[in-house]
Protein backbone atom coordinates (compact mmCIF):
# COMPACT_ATOMS: atom_id res chain seq x y z
CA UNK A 1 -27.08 10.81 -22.65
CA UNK A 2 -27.37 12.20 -18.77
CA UNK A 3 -27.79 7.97 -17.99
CA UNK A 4 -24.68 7.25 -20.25
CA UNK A 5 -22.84 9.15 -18.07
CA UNK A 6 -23.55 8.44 -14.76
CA UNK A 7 -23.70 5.23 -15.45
CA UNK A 8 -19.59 5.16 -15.56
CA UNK A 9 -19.15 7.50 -13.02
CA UNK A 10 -18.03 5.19 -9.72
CA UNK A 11 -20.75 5.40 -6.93
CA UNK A 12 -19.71 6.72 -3.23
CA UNK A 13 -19.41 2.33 -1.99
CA UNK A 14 -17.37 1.82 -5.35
CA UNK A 15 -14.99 4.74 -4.58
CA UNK A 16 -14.16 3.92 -1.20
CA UNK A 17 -13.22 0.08 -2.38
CA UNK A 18 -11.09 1.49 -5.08
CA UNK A 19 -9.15 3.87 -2.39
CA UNK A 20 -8.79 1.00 0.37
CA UNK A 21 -7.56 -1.60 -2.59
CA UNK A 22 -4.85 1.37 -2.66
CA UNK A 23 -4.47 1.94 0.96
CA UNK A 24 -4.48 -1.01 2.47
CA UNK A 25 -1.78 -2.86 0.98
CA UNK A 26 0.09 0.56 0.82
CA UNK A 27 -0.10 0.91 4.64
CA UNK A 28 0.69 -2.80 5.45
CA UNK A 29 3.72 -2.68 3.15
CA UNK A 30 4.87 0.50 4.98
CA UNK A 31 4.65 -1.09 8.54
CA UNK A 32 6.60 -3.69 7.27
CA UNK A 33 9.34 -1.79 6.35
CA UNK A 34 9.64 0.14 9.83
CA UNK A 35 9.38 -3.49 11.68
CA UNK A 36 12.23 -4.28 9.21
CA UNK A 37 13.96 -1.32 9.98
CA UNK A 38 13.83 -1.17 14.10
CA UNK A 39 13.50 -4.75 15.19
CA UNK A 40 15.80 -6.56 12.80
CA UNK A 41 19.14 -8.28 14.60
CA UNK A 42 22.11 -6.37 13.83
CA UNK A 43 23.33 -8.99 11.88
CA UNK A 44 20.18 -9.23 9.73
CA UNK A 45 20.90 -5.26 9.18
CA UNK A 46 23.95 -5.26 7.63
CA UNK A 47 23.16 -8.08 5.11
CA UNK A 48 20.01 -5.82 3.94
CA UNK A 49 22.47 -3.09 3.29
CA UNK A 50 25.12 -5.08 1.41
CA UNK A 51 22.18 -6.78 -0.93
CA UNK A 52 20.74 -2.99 -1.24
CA UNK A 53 24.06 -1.38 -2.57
């Protein structure tokens, strides 16, 4: 029963894949947005906020 279990509980390597899967896209979709956001031409700017509203 004790082997049952622990063998479904995620070990320590498994864990940390499962949080970077999360993070990494997460973090690079993020950046992304603040490159967007401060180094966009003006005129790039205001057609993202026309499309947005």
């Amino acid at each position: 029963m004790w082997n049952m279990i622990m063998g479904k509980i995620p070990t320590l390597p498994e864990s940390l894949c499962i949080f970077l899967a999360f993070l990494v896209p997460y973090v690079t979709y993020k950046i992304n947005q603040k490159l967007h956001q401060d180094m966009d031409p003006p005129w790039k700017q205001e057609e993202g906020k026309k499309e947005s509203h």
